[in-house]
C-alpha atoms as a PDB file:
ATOM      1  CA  UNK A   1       0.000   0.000   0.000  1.00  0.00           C
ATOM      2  CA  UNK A   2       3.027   1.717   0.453  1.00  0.00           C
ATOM      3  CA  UNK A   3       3.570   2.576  -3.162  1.00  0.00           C
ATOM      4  CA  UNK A   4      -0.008   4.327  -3.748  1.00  0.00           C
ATOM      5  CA  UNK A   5       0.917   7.363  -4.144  1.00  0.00           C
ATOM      6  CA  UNK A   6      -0.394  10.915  -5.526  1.00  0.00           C
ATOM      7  CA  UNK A   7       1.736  13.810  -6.602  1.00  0.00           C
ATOM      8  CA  UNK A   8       1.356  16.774  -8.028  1.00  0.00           C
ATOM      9  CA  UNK A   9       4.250  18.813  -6.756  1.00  0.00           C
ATOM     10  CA  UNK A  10       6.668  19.270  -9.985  1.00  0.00           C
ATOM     11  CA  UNK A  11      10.881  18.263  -9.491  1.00  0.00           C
ATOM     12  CA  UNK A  12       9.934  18.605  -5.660  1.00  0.00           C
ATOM     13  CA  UNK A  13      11.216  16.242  -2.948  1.00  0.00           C
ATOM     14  CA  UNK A  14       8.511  15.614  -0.678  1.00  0.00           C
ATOM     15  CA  UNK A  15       9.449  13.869   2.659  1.00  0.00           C
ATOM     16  CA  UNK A  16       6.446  12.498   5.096  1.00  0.00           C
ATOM     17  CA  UNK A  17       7.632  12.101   8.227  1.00  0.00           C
ATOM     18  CA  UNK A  18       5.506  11.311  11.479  1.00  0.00           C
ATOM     19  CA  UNK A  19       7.164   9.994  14.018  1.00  0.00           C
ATOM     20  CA  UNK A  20       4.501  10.730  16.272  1.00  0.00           C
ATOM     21  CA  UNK A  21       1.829  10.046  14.640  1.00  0.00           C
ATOM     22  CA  UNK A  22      -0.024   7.059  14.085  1.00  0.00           C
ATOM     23  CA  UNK A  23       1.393   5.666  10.914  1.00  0.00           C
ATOM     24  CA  UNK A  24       5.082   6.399  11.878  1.00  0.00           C
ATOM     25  CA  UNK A  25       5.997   6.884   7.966  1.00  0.00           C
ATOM     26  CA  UNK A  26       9.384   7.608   6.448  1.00  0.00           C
ATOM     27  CA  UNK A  27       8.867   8.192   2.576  1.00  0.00           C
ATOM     28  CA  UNK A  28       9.935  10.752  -0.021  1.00  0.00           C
ATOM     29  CA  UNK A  29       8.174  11.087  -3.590  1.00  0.00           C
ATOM     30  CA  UNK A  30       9.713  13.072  -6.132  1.00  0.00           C
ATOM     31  CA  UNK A  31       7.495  13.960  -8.996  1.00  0.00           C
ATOM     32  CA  UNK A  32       9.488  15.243 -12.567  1.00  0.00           C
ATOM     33  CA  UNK A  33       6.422  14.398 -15.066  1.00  0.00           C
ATOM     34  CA  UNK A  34       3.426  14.916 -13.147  1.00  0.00           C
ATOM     35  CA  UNK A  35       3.764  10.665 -12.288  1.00  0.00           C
ATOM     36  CA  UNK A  36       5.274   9.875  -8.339  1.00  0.00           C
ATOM     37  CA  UNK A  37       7.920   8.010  -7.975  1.00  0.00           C
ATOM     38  CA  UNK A  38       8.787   5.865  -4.719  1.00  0.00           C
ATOM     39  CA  UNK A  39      12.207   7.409  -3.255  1.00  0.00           C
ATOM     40  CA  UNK A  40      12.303   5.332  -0.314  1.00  0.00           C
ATOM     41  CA  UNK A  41      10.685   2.687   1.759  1.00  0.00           C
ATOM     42  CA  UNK A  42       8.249   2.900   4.225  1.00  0.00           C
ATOM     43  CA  UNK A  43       8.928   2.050   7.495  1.00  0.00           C
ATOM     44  CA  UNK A  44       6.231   1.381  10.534  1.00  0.00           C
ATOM     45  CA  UNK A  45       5.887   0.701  13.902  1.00  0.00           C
ATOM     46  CA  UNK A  46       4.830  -2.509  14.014  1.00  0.00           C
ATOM     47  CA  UNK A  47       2.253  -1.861  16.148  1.00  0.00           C
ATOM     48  CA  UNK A  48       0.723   0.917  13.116  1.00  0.00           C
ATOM     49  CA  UNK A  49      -0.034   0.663   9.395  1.00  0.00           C
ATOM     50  CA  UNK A  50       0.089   2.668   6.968  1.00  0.00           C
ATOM     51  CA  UNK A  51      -2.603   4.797   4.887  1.00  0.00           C
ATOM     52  CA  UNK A  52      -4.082   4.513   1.814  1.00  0.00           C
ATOM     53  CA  UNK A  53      -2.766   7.127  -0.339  1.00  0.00           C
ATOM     54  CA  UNK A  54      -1.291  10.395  -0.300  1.00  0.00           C
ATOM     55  CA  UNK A  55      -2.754  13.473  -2.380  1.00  0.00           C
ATOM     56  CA  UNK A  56      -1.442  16.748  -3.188  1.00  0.00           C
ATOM     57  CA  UNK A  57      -3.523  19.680  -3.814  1.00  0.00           C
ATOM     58  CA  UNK A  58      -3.464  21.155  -7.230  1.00  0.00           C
ATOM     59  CA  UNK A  59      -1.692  24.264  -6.140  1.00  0.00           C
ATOM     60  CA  UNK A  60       1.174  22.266  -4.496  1.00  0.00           C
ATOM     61  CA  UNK A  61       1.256  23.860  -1.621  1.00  0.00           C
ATOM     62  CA  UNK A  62      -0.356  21.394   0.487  1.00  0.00           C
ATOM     63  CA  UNK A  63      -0.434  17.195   1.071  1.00  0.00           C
ATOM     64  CA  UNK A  64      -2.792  15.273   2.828  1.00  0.00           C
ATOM     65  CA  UNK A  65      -2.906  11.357   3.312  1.00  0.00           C
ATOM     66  CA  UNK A  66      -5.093   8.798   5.691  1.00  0.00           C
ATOM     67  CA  UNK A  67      -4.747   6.319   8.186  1.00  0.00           C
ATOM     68  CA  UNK A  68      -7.399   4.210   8.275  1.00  0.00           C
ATOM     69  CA  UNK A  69      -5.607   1.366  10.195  1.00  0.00           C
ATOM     70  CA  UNK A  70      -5.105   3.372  12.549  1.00  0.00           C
ATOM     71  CA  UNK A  71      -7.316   2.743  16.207  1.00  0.00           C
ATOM     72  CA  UNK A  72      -8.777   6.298  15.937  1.00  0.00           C
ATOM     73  CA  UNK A  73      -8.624   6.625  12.087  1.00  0.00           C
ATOM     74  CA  UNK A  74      -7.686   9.918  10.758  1.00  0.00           C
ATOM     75  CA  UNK A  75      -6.678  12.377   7.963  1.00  0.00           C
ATOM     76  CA  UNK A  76      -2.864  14.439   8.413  1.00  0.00           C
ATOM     77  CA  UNK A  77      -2.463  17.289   7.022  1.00  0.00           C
ATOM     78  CA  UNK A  78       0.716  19.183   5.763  1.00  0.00           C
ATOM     79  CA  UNK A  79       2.101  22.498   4.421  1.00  0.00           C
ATOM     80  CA  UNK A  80       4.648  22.162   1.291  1.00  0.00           C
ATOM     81  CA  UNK A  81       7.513  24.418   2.332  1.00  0.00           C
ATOM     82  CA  UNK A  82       9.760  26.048  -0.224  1.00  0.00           C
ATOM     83  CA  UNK A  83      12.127  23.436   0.032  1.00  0.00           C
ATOM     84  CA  UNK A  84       9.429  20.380  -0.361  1.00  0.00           C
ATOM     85  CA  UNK A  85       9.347  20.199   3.496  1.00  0.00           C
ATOM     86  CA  UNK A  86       6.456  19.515   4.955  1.00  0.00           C
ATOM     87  CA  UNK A  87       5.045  21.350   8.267  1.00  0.00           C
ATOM     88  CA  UNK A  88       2.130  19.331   9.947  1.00  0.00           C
ATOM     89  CA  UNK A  89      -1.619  20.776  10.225  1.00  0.00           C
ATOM     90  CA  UNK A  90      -3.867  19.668  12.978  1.00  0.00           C
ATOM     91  CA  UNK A  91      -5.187  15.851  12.180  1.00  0.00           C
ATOM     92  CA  UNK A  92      -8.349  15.297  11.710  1.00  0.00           C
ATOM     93  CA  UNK A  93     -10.369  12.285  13.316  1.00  0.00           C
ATOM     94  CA  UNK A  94     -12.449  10.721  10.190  1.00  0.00           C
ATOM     95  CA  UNK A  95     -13.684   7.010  11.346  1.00  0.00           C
ATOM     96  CA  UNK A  96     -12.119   5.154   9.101  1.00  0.00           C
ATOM     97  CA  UNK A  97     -10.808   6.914   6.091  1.00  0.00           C
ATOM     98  CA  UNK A  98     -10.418   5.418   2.783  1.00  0.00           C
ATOM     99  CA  UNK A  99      -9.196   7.411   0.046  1.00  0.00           C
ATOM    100  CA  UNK A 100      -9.045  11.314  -0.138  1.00  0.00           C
ATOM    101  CA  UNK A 101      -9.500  13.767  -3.410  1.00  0.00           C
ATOM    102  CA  UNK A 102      -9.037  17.410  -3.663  1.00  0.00           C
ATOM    103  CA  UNK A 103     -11.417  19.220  -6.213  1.00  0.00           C
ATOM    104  CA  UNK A 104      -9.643  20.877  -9.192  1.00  0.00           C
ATOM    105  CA  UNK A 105     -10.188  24.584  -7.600  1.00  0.00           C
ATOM    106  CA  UNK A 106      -8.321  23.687  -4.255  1.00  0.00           C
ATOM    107  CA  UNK A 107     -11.403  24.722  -2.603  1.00  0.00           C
ATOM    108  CA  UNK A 108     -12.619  21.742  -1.152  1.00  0.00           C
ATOM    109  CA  UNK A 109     -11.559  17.871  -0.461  1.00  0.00           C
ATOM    110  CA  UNK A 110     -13.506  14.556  -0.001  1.00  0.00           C
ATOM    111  CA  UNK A 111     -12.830  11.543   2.039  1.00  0.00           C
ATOM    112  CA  UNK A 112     -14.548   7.849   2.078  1.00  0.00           C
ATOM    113  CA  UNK A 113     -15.284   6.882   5.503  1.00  0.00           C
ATOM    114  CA  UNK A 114     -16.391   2.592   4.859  1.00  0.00           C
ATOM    115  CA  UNK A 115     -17.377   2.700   8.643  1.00  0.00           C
ATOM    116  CA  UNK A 116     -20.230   4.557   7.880  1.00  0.00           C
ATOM    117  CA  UNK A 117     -20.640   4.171   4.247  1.00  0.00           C
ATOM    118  CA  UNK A 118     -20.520   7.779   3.331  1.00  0.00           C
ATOM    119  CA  UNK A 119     -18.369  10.465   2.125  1.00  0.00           C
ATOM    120  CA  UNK A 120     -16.801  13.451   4.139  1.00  0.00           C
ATOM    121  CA  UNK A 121     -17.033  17.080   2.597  1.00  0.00           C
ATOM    122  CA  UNK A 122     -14.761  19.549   3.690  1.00  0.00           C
ATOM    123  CA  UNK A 123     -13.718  22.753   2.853  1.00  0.00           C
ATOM    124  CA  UNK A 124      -9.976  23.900   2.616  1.00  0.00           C
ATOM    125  CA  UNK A 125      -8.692  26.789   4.131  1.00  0.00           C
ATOM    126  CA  UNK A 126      -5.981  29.146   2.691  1.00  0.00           C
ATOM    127  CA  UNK A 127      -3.930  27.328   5.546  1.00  0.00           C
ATOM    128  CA  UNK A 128      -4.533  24.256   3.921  1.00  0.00           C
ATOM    129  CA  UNK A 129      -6.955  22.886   7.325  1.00  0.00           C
ATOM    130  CA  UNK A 130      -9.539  21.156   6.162  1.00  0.00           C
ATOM    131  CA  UNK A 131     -12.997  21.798   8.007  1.00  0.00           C
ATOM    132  CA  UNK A 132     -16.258  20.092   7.804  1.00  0.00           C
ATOM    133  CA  UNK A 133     -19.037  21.132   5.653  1.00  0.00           C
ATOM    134  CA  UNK A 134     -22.977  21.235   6.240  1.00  0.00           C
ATOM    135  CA  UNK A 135     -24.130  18.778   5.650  1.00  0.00           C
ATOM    136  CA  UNK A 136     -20.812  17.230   6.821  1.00  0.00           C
ATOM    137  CA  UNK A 137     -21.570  13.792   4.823  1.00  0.00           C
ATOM    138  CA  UNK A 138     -23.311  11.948   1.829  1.00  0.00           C
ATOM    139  CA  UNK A 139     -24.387   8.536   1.692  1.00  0.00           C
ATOM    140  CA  UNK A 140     -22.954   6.032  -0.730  1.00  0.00           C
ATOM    141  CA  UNK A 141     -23.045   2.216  -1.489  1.00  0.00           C
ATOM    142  CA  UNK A 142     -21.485  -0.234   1.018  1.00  0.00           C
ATOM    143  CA  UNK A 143     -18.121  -0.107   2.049  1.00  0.00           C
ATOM    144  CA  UNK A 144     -16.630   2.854  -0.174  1.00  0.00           C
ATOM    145  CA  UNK A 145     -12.984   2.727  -1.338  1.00  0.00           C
ATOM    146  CA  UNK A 146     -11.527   5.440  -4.082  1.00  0.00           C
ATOM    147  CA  UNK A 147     -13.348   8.479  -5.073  1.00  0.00           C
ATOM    148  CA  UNK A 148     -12.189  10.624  -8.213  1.00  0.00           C
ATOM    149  CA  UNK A 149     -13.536  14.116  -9.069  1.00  0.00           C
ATOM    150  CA  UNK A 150     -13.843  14.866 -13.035  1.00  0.00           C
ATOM    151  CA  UNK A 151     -11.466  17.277 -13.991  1.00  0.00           C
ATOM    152  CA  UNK A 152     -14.317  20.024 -14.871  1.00  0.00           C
ATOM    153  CA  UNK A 153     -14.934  20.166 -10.847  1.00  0.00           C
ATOM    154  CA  UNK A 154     -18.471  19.240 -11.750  1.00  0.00           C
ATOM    155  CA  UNK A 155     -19.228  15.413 -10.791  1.00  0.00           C
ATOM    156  CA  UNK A 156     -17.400  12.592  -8.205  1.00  0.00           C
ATOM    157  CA  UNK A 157     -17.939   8.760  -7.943  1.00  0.00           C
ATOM    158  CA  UNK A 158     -16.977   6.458  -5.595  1.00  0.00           C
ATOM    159  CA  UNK A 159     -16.219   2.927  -6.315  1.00  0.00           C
ATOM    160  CA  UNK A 160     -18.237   0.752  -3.766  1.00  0.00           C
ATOM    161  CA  UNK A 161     -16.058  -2.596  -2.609  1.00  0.00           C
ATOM    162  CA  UNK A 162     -18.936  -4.450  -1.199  1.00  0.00           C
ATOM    163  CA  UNK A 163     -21.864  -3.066  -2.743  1.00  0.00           C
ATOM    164  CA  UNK A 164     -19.842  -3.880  -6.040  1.00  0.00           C
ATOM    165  CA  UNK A 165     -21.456  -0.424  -7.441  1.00  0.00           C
ATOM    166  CA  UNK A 166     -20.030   3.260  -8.243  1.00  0.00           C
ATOM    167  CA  UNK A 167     -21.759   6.341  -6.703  1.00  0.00           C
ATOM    168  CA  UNK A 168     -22.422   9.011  -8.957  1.00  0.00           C
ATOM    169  CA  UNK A 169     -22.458  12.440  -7.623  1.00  0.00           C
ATOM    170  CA  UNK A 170     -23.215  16.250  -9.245  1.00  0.00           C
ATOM    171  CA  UNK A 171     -20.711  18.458  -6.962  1.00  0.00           C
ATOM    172  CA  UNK A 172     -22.486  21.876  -6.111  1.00  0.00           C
ATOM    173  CA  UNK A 173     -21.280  25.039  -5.978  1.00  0.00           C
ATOM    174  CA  UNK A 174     -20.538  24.829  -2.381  1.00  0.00           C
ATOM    175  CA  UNK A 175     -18.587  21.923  -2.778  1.00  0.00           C
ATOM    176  CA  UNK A 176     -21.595  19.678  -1.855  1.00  0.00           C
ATOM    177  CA  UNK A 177     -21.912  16.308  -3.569  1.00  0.00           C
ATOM    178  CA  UNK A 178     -25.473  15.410  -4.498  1.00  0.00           C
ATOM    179  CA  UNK A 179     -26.918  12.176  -6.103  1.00  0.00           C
ATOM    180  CA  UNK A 180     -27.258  11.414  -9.693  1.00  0.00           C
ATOM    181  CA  UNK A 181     -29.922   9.664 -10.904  1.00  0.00           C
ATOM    182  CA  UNK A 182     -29.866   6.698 -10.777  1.00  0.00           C
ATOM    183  CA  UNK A 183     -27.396   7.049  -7.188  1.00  0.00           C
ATOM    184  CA  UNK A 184     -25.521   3.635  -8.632  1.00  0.00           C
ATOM    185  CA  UNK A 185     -24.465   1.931 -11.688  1.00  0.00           C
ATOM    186  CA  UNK A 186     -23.330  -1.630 -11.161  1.00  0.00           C
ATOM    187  CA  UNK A 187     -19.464  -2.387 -11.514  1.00  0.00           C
ATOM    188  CA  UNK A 188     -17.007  -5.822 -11.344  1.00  0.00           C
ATOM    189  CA  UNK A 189     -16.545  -7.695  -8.233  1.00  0.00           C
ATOM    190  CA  UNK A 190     -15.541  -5.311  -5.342  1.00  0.00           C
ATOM    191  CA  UNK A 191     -13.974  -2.643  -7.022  1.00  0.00           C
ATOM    192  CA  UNK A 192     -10.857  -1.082  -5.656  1.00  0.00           C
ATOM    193  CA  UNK A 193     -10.550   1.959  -8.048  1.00  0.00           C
ATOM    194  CA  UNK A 194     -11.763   4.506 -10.065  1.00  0.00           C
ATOM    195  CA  UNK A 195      -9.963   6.751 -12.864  1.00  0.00           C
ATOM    196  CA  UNK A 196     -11.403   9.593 -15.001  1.00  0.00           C
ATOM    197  CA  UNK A 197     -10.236  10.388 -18.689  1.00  0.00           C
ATOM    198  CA  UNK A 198      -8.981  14.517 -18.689  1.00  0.00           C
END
């Protein structure tokens, strides 16, 4: 899991470290082409896991990645320094995260949560925080994994791993995400993810 990775942040070294935190991570990803690149392995407290996956905002100025294994589940949140250092944010306590996107604009960011079969909204700050929207949450099928936003910024879906379905979504204005008709289409046997053509 390790090796899922998201970046955005061009001829930047990124490092992750969070030595305090619950996935104890130690990985770099240095992105040339727009395509990440694994610098170095992860390594764990073997008493943590690791998250999903790692996204970078599209003005590259801030990172944010899960840890759903983790007891309390959570989102962490970082600032992209100058020199592709990152400064933490205050976590955020999610359930049990999946997999994170950022809309195109910057504006907001979405989250799976498969303990509660929905999706988290949030708005981002010019800090780069992340804070709830209302309504905070939007139901989708069972057991939500991936979610991609089209690049337009004007609809999401989330592939569903044990309703073996895809949520479709029309994002508002505000960032909300509100159900297409109809809310599913069927996919493959528990799908794991979920890609949009530009």
């Amino acid at each position: 899991r390790g090796s899922q990775q998201e970046a955005g942040h061009m001829g930047t070294l990124l490092q992750l470290r969070s030595a305090a935190w619950c996935a104890r991570r130690e990985d770099a990803i240095r992105s040339s082409t727009g395509e990440a690149i694994l610098v170095t392995n992860v390594r764990l407290d073997s008493s943590h896991h690791s998250g999903a996956n790692i996204v970078v905002d599209p003005s590259s100025r801030f990172v944010y990645h899960d840890c759903g294994d983790c007891t309390e589940g959570g989102v962490w949140q970082h600032r992209i320094g100058a020199d592709g250092t990152l400064t933490p944010l205050d976590p955020l306590v999610v359930g049990q995260p999946g997999f994170i996107a950022v809309h195109p604009s910057g504006e907001f960011a979405y989250v799976t949560n498969s303990s509660s079969n929905t999706v988290w909204h949030y708005g981002v700050g010019v800090d780069g925080q992340l804070s709830l929207l209302a309504p905070a949450t939007v139901v989708t099928g069972t057991g939500p994994r991936s979610i991609a936003v089209d690049p337009s910024g004007q609809f999401a879906y989330v592939a569903n791993g044990s309703s073996n379905d895809v949520s479709q979504y029309r994002i508002a204005a505000d960032g909300q995400l509100n159900a297409l008709a109809p809310t599913t289409v069927a996919a493959g046997e528990s799908p794991r993810s979920i890609a949009l053509s530009q």
